[in-house]
C-alpha atoms as a PDB file:
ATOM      1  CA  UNK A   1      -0.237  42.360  30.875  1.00  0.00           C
ATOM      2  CA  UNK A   2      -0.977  41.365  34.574  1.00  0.00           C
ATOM      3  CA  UNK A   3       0.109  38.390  35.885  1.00  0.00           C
ATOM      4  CA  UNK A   4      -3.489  36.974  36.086  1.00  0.00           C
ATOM      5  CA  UNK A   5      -3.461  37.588  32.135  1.00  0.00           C
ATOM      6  CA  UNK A   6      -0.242  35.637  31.953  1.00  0.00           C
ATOM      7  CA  UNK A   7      -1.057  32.556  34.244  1.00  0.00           C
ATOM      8  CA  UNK A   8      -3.073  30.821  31.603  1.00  0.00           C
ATOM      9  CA  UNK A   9      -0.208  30.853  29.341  1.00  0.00           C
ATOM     10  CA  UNK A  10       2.036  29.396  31.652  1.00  0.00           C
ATOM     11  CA  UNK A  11       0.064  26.923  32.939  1.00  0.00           C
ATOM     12  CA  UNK A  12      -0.596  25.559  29.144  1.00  0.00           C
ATOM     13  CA  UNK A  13       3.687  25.784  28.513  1.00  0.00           C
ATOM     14  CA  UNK A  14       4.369  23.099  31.036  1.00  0.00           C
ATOM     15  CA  UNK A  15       1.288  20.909  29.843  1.00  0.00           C
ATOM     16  CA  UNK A  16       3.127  21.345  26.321  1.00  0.00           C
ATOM     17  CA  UNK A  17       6.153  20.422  27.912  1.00  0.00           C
ATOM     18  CA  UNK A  18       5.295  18.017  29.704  1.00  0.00           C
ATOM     19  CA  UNK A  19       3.288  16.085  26.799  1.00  0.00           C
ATOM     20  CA  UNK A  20       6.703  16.707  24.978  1.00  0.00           C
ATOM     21  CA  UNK A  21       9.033  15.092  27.510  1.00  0.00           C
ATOM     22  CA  UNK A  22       6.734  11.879  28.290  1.00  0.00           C
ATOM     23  CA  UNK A  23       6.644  11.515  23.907  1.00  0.00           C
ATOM     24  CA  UNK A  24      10.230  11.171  23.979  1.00  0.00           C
ATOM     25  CA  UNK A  25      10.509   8.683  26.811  1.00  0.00           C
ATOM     26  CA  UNK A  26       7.873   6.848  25.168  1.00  0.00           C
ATOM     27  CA  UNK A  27       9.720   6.706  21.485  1.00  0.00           C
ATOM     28  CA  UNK A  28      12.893   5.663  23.522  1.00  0.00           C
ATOM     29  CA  UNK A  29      11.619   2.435  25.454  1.00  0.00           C
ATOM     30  CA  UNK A  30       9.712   0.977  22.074  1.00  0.00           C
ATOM     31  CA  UNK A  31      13.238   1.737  20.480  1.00  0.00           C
ATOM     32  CA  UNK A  32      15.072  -0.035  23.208  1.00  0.00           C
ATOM     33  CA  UNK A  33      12.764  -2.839  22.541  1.00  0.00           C
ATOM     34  CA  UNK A  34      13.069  -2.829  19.018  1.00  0.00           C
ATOM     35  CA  UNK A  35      16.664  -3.197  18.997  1.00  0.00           C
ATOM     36  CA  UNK A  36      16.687  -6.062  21.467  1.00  0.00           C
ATOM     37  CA  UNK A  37      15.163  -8.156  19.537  1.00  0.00           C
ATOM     38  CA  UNK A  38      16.664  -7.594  16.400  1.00  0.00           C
ATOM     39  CA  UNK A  39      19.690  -8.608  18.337  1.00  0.00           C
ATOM     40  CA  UNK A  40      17.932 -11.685  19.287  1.00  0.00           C
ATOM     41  CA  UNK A  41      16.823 -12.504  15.537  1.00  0.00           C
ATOM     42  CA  UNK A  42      20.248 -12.009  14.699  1.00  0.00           C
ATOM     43  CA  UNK A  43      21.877 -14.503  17.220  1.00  0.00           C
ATOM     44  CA  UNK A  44      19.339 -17.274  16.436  1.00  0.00           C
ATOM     45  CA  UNK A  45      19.343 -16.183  12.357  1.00  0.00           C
ATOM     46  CA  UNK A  46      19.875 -19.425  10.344  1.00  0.00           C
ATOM     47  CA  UNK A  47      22.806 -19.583   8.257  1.00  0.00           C
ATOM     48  CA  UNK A  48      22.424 -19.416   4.587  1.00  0.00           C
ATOM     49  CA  UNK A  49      22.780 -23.253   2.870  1.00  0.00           C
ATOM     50  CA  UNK A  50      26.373 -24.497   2.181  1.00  0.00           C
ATOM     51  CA  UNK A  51      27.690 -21.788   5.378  1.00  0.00           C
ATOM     52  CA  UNK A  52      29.020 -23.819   7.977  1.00  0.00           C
ATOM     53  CA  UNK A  53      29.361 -22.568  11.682  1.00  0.00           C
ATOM     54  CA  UNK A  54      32.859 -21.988  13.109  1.00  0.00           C
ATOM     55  CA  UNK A  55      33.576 -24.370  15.827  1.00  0.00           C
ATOM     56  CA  UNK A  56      35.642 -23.164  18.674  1.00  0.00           C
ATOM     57  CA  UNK A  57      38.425 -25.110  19.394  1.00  0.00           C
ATOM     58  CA  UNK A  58      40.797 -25.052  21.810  1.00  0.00           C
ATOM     59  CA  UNK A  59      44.043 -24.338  20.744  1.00  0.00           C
ATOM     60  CA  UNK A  60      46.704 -27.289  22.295  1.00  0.00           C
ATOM     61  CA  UNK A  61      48.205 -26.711  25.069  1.00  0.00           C
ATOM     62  CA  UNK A  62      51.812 -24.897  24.564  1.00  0.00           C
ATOM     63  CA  UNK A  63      54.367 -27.321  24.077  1.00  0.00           C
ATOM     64  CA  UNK A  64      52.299 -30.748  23.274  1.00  0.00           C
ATOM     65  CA  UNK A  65      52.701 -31.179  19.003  1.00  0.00           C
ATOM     66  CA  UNK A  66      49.474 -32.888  17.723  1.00  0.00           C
ATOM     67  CA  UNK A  67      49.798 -36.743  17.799  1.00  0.00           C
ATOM     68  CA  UNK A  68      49.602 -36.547  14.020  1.00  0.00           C
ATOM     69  CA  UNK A  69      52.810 -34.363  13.706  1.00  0.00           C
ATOM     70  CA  UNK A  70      54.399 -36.652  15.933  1.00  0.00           C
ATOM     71  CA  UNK A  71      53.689 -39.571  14.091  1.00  0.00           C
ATOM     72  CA  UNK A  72      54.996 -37.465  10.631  1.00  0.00           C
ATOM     73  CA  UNK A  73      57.920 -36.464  12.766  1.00  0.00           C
ATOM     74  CA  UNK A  74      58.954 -40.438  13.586  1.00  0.00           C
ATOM     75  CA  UNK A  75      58.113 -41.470  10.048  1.00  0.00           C
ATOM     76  CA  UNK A  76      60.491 -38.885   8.409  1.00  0.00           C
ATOM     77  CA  UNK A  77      63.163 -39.774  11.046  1.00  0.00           C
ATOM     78  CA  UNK A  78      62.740 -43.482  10.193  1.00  0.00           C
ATOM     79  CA  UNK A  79      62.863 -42.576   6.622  1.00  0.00           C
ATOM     80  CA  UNK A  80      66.334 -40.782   6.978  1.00  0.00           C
ATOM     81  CA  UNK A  81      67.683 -43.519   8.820  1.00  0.00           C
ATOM     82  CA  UNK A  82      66.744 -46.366   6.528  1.00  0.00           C
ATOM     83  CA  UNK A  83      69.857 -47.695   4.422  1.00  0.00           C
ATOM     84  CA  UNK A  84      69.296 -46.548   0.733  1.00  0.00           C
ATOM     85  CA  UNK A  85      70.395 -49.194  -2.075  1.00  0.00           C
ATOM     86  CA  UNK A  86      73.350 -47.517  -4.731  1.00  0.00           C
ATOM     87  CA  UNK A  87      73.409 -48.935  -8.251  1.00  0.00           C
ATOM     88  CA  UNK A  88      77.088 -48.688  -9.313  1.00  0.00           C
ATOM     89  CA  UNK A  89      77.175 -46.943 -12.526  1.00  0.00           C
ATOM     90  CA  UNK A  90      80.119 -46.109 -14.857  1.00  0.00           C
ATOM     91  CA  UNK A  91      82.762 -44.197 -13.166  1.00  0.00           C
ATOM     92  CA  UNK A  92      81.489 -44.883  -9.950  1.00  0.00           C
ATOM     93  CA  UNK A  93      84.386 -45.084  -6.744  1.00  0.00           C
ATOM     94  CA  UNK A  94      83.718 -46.286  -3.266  1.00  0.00           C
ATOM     95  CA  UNK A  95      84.847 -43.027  -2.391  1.00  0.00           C
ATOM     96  CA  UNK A  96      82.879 -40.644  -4.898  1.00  0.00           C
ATOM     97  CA  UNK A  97      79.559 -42.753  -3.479  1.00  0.00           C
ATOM     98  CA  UNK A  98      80.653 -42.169  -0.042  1.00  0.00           C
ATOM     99  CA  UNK A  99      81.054 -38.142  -1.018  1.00  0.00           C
ATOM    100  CA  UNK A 100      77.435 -38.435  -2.516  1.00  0.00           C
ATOM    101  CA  UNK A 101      75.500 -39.847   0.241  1.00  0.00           C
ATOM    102  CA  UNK A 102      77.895 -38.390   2.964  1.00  0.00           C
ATOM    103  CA  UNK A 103      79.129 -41.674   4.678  1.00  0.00           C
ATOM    104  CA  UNK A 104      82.196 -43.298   5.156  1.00  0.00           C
ATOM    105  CA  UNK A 105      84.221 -45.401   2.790  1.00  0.00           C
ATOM    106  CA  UNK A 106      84.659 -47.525   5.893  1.00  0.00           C
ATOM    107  CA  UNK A 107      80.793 -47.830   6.459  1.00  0.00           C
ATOM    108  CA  UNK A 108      79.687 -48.856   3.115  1.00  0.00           C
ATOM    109  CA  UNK A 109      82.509 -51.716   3.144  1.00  0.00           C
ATOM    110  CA  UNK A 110      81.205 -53.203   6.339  1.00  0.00           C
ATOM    111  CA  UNK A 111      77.265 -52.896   5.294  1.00  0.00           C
ATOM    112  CA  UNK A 112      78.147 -55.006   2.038  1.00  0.00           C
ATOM    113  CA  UNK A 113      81.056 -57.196   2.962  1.00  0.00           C
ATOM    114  CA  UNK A 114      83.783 -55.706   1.189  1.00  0.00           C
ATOM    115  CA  UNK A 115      87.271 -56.417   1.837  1.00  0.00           C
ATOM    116  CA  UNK A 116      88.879 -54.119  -1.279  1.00  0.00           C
ATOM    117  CA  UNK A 117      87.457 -50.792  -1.675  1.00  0.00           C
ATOM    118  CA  UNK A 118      88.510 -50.999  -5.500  1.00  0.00           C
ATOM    119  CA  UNK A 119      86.669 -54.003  -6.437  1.00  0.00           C
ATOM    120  CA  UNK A 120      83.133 -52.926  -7.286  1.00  0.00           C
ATOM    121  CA  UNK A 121      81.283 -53.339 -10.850  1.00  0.00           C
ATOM    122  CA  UNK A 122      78.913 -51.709 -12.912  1.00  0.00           C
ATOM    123  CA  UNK A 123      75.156 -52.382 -12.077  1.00  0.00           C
ATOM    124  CA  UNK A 124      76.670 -53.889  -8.594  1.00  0.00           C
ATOM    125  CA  UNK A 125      73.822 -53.197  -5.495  1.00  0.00           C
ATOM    126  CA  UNK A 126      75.681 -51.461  -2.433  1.00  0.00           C
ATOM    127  CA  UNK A 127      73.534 -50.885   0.983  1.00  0.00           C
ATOM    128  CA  UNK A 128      74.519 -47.202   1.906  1.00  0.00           C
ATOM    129  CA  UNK A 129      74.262 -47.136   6.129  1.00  0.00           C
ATOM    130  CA  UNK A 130      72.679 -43.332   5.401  1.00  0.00           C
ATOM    131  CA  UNK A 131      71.776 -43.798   9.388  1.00  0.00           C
ATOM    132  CA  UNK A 132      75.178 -45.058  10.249  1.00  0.00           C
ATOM    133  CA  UNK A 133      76.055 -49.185  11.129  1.00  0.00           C
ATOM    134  CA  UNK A 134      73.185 -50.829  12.997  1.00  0.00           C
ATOM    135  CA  UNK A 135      74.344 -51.203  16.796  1.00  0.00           C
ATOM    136  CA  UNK A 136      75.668 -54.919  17.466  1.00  0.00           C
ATOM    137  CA  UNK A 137      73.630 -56.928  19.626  1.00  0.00           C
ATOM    138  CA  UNK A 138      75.581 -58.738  22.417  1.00  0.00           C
ATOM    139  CA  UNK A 139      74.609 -61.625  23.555  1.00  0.00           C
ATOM    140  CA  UNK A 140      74.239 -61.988  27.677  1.00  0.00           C
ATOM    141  CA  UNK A 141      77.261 -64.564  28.730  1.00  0.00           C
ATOM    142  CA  UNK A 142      76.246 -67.568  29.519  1.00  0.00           C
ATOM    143  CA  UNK A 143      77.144 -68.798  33.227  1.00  0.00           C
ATOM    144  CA  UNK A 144      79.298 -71.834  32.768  1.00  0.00           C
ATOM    145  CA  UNK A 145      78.456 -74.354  35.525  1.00  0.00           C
ATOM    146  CA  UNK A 146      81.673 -74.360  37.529  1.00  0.00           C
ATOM    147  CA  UNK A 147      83.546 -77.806  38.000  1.00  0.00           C
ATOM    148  CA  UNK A 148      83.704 -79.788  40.994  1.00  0.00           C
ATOM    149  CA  UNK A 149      87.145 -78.783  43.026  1.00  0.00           C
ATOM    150  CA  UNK A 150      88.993 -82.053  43.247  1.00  0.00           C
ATOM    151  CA  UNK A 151      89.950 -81.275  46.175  1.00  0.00           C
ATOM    152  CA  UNK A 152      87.156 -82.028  48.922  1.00  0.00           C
ATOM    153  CA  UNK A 153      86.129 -80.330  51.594  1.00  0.00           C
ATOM    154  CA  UNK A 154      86.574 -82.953  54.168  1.00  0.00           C
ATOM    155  CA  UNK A 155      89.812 -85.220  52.630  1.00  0.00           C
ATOM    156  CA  UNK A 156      90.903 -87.903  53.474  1.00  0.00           C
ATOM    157  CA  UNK A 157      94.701 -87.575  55.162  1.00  0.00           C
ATOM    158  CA  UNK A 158      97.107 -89.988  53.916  1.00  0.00           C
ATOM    159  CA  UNK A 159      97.717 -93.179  55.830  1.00  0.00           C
ATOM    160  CA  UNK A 160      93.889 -93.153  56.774  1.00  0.00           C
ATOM    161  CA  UNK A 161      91.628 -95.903  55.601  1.00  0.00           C
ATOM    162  CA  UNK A 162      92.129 -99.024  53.927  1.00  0.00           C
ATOM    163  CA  UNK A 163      93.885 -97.537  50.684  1.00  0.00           C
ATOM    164  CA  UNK A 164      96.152 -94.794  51.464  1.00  0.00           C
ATOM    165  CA  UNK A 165      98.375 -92.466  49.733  1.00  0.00           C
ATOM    166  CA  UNK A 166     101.857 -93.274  51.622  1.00  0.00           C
ATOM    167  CA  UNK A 167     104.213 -91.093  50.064  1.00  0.00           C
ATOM    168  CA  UNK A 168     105.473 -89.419  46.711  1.00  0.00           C
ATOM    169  CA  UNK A 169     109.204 -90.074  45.772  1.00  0.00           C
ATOM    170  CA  UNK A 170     111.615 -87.220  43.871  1.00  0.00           C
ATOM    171  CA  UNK A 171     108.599 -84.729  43.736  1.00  0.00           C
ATOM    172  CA  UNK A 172     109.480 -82.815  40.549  1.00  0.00           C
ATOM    173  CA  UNK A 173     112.185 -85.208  38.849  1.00  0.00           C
ATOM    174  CA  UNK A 174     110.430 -87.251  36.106  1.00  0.00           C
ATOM    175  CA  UNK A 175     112.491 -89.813  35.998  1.00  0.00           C
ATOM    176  CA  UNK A 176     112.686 -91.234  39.213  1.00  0.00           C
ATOM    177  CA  UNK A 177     108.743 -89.540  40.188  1.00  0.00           C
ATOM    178  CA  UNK A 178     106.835 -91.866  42.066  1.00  0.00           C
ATOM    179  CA  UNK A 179     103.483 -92.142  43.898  1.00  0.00           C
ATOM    180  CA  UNK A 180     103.023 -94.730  46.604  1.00  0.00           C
ATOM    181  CA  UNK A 181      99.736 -96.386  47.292  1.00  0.00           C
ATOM    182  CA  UNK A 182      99.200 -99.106  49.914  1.00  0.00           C
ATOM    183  CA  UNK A 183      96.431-101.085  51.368  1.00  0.00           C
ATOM    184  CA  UNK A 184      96.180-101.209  54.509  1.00  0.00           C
ATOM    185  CA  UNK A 185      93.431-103.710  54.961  1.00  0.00           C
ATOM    186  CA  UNK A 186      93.338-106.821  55.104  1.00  0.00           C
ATOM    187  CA  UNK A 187      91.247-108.002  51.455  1.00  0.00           C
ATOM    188  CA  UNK A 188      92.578-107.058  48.359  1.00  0.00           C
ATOM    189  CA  UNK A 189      91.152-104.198  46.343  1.00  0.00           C
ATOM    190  CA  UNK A 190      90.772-103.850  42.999  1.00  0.00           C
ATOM    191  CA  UNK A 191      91.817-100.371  41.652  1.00  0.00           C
ATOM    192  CA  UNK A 192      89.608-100.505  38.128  1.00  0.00           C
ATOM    193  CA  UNK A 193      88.443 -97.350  37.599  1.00  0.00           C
ATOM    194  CA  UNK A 194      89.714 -95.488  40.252  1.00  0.00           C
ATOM    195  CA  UNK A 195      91.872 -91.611  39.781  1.00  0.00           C
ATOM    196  CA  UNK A 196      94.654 -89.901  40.821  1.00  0.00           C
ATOM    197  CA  UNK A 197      94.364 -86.567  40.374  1.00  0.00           C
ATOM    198  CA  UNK A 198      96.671 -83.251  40.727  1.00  0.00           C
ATOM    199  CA  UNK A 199      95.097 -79.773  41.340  1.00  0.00           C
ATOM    200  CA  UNK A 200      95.527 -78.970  37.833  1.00  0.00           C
ATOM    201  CA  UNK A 201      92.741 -81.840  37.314  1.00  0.00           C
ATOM    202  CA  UNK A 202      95.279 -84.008  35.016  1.00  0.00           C
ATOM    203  CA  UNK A 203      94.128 -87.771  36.030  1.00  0.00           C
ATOM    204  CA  UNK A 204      95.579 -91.460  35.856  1.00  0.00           C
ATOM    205  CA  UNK A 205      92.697 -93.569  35.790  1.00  0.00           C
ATOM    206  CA  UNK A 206      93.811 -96.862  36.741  1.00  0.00           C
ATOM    207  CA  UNK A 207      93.006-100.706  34.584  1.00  0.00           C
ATOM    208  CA  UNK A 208      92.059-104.210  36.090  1.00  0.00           C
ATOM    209  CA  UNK A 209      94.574-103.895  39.176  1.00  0.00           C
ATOM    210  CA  UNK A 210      94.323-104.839  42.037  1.00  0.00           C
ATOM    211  CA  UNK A 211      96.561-104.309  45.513  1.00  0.00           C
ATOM    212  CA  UNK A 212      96.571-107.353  47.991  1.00  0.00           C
ATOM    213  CA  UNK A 213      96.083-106.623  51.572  1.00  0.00           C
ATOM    214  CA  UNK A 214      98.193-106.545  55.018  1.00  0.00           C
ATOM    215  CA  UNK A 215     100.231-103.560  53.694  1.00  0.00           C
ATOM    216  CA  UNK A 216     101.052-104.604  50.071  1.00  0.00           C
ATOM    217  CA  UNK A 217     100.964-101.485  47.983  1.00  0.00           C
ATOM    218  CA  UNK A 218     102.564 -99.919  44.241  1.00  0.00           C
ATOM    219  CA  UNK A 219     104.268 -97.383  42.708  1.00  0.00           C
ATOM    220  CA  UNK A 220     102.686 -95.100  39.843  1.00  0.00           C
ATOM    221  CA  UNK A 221     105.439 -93.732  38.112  1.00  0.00           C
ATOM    222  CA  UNK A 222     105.475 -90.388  36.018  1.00  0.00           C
ATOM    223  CA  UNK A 223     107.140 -91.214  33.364  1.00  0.00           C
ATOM    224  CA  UNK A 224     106.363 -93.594  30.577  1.00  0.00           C
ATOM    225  CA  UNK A 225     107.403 -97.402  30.792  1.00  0.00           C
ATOM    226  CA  UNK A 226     106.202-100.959  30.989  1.00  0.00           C
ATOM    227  CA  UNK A 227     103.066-101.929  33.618  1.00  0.00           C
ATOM    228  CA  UNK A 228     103.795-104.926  36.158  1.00  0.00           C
ATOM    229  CA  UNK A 229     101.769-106.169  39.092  1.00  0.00           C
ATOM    230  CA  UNK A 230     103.509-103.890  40.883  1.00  0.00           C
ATOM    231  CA  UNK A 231     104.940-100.604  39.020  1.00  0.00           C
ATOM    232  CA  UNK A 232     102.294 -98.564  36.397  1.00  0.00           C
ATOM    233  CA  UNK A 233     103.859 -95.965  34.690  1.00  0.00           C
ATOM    234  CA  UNK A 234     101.872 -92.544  33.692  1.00  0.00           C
ATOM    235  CA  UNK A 235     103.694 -91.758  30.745  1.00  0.00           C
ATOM    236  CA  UNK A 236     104.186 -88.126  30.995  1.00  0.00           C
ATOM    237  CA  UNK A 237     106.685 -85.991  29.439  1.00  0.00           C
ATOM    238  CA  UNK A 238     107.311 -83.722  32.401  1.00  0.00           C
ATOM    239  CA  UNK A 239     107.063 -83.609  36.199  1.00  0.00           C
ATOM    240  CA  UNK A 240     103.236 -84.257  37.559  1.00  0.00           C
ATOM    241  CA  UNK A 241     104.197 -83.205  41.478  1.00  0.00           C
ATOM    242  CA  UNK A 242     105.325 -80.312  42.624  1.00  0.00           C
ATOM    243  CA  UNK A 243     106.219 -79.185  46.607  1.00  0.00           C
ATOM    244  CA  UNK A 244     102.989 -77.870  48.378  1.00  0.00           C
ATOM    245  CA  UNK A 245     100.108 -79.640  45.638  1.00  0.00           C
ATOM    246  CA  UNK A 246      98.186 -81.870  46.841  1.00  0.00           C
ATOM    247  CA  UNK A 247      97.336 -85.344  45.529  1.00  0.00           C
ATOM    248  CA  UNK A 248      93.623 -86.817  45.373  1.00  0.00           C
ATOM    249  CA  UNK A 249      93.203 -90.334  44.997  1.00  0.00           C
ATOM    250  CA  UNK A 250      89.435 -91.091  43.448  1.00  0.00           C
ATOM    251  CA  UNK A 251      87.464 -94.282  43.651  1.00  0.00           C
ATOM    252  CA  UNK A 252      85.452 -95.651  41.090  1.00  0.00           C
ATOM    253  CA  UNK A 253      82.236 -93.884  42.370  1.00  0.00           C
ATOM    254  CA  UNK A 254      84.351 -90.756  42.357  1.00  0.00           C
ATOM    255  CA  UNK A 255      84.269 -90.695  46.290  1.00  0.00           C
ATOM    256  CA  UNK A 256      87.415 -89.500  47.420  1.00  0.00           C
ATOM    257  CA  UNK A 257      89.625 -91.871  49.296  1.00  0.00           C
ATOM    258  CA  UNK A 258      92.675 -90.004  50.411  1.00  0.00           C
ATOM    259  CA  UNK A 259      94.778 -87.235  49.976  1.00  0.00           C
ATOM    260  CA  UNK A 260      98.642 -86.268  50.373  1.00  0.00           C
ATOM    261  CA  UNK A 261      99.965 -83.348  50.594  1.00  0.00           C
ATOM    262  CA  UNK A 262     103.477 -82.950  48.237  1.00  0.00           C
ATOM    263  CA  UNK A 263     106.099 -82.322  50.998  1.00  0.00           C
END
């Protein structure tokens, strides 16, 4: 057969072929299509009644426990730490009880008051400290106001003023102690209510006395005895002076007057 015979043939192949290619491309895309939206039907499907969708949650971030677990967490420690109450039954001991619960003898005395571990009866309450002894609460100290020094700032030296402190006699020998006190002015002064003080703060407060004026003046003696116009008598048991104190001498509207110096 001549080419010429054969052209006819060929030319009727490649239409075949060519009808058989494009038929295939064609089935492809409406399958492509097809599956697309079944895909689609599927996302947007109802569920069936009663099926719930999973939500998505996120997870909590590593190391944070849920508040709820937390709050489980304090209410079980609270729990372990709360004193239980032991009924003591027959052939109970202070010291089998402490073995059951795991605390001391020690503890369980303090928590109910106990001063004899051997002294407990049947159907007898104890507190058992399972948490241990509640902490003490200390009260803050409260600031004590200090006292006024009897000693002021500015004294008063002896021999100045009206009413003076003149001298002490046998500093540190009660018998013969004596403090000297003169006025130098020239009215009389009554002494009622006035102090003499020593740095320990021990006082003589003096009665309805008075000194007359122009350098009159009396001794206050240590030791005990019998008042006169001019002697008073402390009435202590030991020595009120001692070298290097000093002596305040108060008036009755706790002004210092004067001071001395014990030699």
């Amino acid at each position: 057969m001549s080419f010429r015979q054969m052209l006819p043939f060929l030319f009727l192949n490649v239409i075949v072929s060519a009808v058989v290619v494009l038929s295939i491309l064609f089935w492809w895309d409406s399958r492509g299509g097809e599956m697309a939206a079944l895909a689609e039907a599927t996302a947007t499907a109802e569920l069936p009644p009663g099926v719930l969708p999973t939500p998505n949650i996120a997870a909590p971030p590593s190391g944070t426990a849920a508040p709820e677990a937390a709050d489980a967490a304090a209410a079980d420690s609270a729990a372990a730490d709360a004193p239980v109450v032991h009924t003591v039954q027959a052939g109970d001991t202070l010291n089998r009880i402490s073995q059951q619960y795991d605390v001391s003898v020690e503890d369980i005395m303090a928590a109910n008051n106990l001063t004899d571990p051997n002294v407990i009866g049947v159907g007898d309450s104890l507190t058992i400290p399972v948490g241990g002894l509640p902490t003490p609460t200390v009260p803050a100290p409260t600031a004590i106001a200090a006292m006024p020094s009897p000693i002021p700032t500015e004294a008063v030296a002896a021999g100045q003023g009206e009413i003076a402190v003149t001298g002490i006699t046998d500093p540190g020998a009660l018998a013969t102690e004596s403090v000297q006190i003169v006025n130098n002015g020239a009215e009389r002064q009554s002494l009622l209510g006035w102090t003499v003080r020593d740095e320990d703060n021990n006082a003589y407060t003096f009665g309805d006395v008075s000194i007359f004026g122009e350098g009159a003046g009396i001794l206050l003696h240590s030791r005990a005895g019998s008042d006169s116009p001019l002697e008073l008598f402390w009435g202590l048991e030991e020595p009120a002076w001692r070298s290097g104190e000093t002596l305040t001498l108060w008036d009755a509207a706790q002004q210092v007057v004067a001071t001395y110096v014990v030699p």
